[in-house]
PDB file of N, CA and C in Angstrom:
ATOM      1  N   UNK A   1      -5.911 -13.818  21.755  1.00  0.00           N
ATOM      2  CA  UNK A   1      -6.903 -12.947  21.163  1.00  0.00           C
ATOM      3  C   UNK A   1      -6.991 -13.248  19.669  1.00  0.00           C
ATOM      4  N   UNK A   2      -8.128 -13.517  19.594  1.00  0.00           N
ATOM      5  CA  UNK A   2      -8.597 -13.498  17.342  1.00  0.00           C
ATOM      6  C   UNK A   2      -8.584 -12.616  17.245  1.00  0.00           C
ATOM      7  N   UNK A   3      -8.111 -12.405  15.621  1.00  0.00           N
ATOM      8  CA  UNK A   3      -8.383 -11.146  15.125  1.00  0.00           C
ATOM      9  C   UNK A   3      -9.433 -11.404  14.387  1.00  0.00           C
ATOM     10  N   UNK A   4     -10.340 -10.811  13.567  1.00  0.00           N
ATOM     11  CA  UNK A   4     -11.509 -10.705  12.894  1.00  0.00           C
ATOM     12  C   UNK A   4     -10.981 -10.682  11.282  1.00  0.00           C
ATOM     13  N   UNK A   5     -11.383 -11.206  10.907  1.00  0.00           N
ATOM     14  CA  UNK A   5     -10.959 -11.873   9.425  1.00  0.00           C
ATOM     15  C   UNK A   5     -10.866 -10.145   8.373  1.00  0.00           C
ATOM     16  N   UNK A   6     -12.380  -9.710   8.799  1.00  0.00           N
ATOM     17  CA  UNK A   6     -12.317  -8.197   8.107  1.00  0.00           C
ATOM     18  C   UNK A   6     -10.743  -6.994   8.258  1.00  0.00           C
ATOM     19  N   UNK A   7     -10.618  -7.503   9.465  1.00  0.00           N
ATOM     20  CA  UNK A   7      -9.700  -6.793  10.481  1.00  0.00           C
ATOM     21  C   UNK A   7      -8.404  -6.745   9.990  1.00  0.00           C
ATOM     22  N   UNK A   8      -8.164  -7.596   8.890  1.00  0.00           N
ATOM     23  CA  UNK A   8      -6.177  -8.097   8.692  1.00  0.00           C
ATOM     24  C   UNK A   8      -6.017  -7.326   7.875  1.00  0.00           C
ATOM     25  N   UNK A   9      -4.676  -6.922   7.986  1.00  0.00           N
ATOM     26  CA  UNK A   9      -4.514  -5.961   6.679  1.00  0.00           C
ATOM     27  C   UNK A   9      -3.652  -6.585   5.881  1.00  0.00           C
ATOM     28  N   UNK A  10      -4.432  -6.103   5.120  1.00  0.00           N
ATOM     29  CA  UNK A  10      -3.592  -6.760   3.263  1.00  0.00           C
ATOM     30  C   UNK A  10      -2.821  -5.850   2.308  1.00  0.00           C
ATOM     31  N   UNK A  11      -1.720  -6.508   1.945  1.00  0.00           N
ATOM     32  CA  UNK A  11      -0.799  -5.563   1.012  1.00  0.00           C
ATOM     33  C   UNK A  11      -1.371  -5.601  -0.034  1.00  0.00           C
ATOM     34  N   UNK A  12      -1.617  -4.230  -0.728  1.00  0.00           N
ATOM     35  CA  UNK A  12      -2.300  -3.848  -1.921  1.00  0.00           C
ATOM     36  C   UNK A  12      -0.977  -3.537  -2.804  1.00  0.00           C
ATOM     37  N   UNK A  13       0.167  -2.897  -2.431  1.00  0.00           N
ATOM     38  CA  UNK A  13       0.849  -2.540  -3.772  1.00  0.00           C
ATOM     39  C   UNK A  13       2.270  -2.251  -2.818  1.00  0.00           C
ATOM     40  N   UNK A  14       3.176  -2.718  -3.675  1.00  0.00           N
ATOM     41  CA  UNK A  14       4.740  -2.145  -3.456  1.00  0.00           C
ATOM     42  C   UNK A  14       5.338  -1.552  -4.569  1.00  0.00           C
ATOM     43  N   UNK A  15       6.027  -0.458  -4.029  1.00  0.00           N
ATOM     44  CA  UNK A  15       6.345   0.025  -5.385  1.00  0.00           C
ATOM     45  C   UNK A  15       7.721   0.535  -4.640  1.00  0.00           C
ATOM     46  N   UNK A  16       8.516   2.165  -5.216  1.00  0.00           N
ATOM     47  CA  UNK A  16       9.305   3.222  -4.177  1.00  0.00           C
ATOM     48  C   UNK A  16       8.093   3.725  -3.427  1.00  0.00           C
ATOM     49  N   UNK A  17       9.068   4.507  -2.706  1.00  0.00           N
ATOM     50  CA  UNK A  17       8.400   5.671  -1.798  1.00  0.00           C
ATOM     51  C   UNK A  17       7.431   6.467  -2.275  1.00  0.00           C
ATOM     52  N   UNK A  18       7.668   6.827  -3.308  1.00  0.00           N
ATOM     53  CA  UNK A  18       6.695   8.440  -3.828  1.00  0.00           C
ATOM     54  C   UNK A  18       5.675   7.620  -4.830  1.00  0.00           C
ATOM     55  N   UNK A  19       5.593   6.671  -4.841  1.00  0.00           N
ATOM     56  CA  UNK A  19       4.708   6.146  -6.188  1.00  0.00           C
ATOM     57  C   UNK A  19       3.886   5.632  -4.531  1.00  0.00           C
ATOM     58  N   UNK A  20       4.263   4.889  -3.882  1.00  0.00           N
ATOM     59  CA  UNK A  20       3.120   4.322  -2.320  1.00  0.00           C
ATOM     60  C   UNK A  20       2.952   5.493  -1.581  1.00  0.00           C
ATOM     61  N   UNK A  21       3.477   6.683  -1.564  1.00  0.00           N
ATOM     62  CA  UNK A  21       2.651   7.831  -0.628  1.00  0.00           C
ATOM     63  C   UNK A  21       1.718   8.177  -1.631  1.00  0.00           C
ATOM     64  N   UNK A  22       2.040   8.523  -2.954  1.00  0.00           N
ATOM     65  CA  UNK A  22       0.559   8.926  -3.965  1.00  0.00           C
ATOM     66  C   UNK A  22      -0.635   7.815  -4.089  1.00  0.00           C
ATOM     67  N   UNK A  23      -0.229   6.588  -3.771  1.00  0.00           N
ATOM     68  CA  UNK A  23      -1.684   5.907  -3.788  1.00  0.00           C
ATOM     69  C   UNK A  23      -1.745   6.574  -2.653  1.00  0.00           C
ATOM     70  N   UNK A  24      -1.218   5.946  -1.443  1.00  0.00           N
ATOM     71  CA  UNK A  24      -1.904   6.298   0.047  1.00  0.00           C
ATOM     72  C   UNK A  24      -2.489   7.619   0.058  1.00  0.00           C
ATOM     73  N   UNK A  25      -2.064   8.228  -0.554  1.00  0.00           N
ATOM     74  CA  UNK A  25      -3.308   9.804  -0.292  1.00  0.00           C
ATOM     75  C   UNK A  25      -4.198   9.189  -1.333  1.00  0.00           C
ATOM     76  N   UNK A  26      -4.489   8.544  -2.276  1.00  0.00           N
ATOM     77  CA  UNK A  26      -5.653   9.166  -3.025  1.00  0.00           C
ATOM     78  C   UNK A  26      -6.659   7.656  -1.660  1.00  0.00           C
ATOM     79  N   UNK A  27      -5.423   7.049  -1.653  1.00  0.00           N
ATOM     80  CA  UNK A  27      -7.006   5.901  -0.656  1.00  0.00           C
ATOM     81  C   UNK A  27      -7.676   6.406   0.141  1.00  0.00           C
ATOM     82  N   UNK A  28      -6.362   7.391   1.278  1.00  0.00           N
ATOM     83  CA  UNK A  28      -7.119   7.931   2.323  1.00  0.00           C
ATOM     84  C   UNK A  28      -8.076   9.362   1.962  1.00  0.00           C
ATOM     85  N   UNK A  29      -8.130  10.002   0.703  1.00  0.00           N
ATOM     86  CA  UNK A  29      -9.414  10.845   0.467  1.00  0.00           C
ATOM     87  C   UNK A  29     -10.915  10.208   0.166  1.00  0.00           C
ATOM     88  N   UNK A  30     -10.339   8.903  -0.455  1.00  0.00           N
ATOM     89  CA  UNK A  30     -11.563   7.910  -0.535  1.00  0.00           C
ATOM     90  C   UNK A  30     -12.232   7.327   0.966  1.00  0.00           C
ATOM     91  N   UNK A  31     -11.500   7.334   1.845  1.00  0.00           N
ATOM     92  CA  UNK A  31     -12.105   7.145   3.301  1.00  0.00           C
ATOM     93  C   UNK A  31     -10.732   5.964   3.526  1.00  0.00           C
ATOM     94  N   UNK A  32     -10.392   5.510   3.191  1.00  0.00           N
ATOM     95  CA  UNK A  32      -9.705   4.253   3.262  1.00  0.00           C
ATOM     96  C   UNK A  32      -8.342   4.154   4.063  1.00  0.00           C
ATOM     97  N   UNK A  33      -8.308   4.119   5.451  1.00  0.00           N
ATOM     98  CA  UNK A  33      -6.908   3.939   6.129  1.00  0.00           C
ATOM     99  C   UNK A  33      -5.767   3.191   5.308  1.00  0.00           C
ATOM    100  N   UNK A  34      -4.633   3.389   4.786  1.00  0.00           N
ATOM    101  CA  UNK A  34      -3.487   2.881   4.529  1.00  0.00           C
ATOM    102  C   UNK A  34      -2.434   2.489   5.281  1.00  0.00           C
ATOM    103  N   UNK A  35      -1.908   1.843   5.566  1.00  0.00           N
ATOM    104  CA  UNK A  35      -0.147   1.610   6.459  1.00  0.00           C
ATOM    105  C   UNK A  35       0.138   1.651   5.499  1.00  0.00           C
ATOM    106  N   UNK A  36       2.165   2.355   5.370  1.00  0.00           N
ATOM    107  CA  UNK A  36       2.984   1.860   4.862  1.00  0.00           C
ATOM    108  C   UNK A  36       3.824   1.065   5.734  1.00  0.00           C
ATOM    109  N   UNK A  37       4.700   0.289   4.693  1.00  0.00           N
ATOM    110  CA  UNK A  37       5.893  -0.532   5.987  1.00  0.00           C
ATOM    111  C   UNK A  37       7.271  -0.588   4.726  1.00  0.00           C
ATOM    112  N   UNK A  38       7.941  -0.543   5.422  1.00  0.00           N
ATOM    113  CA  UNK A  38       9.528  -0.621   4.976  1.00  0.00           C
ATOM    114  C   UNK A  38      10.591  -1.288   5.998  1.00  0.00           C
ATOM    115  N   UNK A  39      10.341  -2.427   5.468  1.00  0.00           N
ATOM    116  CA  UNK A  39      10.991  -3.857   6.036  1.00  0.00           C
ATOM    117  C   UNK A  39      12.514  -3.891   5.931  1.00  0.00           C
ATOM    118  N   UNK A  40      13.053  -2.840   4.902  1.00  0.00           N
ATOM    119  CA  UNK A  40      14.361  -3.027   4.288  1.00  0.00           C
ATOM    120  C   UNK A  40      15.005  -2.197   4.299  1.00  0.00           C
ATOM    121  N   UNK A  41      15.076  -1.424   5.657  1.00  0.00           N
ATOM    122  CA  UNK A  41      15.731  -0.027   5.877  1.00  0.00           C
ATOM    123  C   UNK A  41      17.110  -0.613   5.337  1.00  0.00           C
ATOM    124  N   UNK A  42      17.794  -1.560   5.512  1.00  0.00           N
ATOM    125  CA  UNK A  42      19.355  -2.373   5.729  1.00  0.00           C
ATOM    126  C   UNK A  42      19.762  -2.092   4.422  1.00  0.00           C
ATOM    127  N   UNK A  43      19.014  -2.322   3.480  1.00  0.00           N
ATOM    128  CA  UNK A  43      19.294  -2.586   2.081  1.00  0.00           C
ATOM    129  C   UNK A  43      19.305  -1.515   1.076  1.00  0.00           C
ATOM    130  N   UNK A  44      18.799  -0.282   1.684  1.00  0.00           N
ATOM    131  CA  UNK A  44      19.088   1.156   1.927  1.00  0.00           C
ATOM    132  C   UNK A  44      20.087   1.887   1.435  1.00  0.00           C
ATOM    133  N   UNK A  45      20.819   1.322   2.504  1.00  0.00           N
ATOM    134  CA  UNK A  45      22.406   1.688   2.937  1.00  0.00           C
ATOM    135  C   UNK A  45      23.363   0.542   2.426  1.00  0.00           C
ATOM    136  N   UNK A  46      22.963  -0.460   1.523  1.00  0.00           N
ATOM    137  CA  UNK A  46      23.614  -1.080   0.651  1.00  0.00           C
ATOM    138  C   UNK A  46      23.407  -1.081  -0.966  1.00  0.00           C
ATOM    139  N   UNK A  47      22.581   0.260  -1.109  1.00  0.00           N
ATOM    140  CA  UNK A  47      22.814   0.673  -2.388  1.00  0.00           C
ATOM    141  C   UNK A  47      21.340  -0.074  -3.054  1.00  0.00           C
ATOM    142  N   UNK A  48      20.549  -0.671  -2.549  1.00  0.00           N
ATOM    143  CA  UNK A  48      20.145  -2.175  -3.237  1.00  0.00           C
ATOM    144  C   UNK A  48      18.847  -1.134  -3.168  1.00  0.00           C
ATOM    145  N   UNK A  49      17.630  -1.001  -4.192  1.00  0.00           N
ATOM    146  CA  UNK A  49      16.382  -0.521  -4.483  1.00  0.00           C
ATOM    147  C   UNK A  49      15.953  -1.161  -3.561  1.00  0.00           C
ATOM    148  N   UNK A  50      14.898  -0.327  -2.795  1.00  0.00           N
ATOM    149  CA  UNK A  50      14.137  -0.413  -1.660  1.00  0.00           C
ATOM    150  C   UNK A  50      12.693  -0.466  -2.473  1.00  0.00           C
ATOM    151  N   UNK A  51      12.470  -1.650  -1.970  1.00  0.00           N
ATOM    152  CA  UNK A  51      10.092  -0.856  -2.163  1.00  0.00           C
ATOM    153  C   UNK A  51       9.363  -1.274  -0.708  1.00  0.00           C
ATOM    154  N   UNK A  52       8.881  -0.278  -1.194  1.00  0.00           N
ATOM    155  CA  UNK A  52       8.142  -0.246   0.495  1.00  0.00           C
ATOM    156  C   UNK A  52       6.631  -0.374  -0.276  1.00  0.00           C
ATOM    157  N   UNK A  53       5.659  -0.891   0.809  1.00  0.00           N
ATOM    158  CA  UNK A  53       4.585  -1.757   0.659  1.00  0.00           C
ATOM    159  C   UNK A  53       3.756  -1.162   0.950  1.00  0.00           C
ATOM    160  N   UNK A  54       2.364  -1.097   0.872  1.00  0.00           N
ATOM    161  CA  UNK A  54       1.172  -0.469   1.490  1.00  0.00           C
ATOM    162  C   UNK A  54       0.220  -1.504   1.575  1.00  0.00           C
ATOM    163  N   UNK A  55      -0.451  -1.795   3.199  1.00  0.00           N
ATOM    164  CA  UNK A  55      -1.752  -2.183   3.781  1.00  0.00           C
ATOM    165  C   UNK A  55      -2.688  -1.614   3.839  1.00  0.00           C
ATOM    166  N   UNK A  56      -4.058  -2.155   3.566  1.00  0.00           N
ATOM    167  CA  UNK A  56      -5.346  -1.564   3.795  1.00  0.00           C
ATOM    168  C   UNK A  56      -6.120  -2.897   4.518  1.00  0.00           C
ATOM    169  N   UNK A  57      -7.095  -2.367   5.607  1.00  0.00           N
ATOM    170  CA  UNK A  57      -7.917  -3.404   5.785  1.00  0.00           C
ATOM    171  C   UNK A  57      -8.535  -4.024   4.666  1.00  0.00           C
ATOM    172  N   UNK A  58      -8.580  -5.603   5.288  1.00  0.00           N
ATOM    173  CA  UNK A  58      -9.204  -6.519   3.979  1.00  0.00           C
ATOM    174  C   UNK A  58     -10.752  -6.004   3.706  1.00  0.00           C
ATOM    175  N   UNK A  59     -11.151  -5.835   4.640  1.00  0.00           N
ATOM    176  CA  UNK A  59     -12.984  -5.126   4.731  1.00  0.00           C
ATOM    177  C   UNK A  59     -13.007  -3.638   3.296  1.00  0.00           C
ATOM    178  N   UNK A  60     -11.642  -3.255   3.540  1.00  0.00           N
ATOM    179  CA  UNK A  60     -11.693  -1.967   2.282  1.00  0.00           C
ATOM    180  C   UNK A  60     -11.219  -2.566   0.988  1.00  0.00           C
ATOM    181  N   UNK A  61     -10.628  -3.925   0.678  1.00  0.00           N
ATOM    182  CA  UNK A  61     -10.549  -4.147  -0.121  1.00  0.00           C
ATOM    183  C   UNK A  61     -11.396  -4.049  -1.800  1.00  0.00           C
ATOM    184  N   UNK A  62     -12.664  -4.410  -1.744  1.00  0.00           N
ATOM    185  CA  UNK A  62     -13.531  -4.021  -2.740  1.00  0.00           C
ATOM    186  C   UNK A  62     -14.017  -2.422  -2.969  1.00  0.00           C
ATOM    187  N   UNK A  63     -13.629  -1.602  -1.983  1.00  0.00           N
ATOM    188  CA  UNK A  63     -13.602   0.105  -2.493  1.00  0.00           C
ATOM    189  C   UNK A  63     -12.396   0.268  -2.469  1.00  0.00           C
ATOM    190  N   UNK A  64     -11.480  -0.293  -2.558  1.00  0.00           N
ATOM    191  CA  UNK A  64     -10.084  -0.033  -2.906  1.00  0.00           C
ATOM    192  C   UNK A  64     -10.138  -0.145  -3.960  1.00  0.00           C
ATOM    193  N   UNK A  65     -10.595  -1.324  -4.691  1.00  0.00           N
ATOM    194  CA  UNK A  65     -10.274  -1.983  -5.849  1.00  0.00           C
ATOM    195  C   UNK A  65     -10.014  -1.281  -6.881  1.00  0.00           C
ATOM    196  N   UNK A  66     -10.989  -0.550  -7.068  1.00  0.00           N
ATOM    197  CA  UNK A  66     -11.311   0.692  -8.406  1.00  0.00           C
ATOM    198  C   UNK A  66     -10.019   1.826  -8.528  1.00  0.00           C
ATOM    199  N   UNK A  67      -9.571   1.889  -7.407  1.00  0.00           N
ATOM    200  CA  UNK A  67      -8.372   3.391  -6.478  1.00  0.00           C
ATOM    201  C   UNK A  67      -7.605   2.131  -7.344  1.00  0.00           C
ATOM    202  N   UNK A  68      -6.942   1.387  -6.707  1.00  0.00           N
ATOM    203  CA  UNK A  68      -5.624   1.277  -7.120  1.00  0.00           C
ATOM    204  C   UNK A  68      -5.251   0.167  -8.696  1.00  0.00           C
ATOM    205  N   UNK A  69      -6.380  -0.254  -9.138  1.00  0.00           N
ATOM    206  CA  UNK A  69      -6.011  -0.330 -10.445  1.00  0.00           C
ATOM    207  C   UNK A  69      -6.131   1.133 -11.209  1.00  0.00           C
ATOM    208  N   UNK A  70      -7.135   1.965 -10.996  1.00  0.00           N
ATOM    209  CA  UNK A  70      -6.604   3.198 -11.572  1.00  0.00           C
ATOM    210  C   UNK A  70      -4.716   3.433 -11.879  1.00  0.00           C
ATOM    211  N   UNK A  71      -4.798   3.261 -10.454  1.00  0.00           N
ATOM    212  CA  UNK A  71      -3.285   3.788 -10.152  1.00  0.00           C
ATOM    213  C   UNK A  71      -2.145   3.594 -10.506  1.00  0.00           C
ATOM    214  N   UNK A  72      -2.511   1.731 -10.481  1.00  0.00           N
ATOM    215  CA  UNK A  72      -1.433   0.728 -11.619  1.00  0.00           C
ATOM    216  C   UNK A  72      -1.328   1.206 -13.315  1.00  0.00           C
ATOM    217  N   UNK A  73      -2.441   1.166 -13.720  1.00  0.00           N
ATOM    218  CA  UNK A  73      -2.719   1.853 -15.307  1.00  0.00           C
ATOM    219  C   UNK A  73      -2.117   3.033 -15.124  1.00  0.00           C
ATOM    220  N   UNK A  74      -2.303   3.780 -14.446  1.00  0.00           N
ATOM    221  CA  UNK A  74      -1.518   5.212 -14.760  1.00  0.00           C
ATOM    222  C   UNK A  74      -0.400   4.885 -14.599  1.00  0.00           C
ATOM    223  N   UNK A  75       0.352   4.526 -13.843  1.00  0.00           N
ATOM    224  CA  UNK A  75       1.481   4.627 -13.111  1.00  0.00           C
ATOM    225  C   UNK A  75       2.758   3.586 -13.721  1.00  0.00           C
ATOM    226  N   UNK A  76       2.445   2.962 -14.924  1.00  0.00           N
ATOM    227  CA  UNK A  76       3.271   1.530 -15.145  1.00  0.00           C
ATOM    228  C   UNK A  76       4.756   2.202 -15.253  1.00  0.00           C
ATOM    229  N   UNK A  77       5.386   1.579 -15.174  1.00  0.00           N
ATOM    230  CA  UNK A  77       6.723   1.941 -15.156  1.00  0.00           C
ATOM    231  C   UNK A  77       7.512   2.632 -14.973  1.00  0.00           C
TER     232      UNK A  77
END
């Protein structure tokens, strides 16, 4: 089965936890489905900073755009 090129989802931002659930709500009030994923439960429990990632379809990419550089500028460090 193809997937549809629009269809893939693309990582927009990794950060912690609470900095990728506050984009993901402001995307999804904009209409915009988000995944998070956290690949590194292991590293967790070895003390080691975790960032977990957020996907959006590539098709939402250009009404994303505006959302999450906002978000970067606010949010640096």
């Amino acid at each position: 089965m193809e997937m549809k090129e629009e269809n893939m989802l693309v990582r927009v931002y990794s950060g912690n936890e609470v900095k990728v659930n506050m984009l993901k709500s402001r995307l999804e009030i904009a209409g915009i489905t988000a995944t998070i994923r956290n690949d590194s439960n292991d590293s967790f429990l070895q003390g080691i900073p975790v960032a977990v990632d957020i996907y959006i379809q590539q098709s939402d990419l250009k009404k994303a755009d505006q959302i999450i550089s906002k978000f970067i500028k606010k949010n640096k460090a």
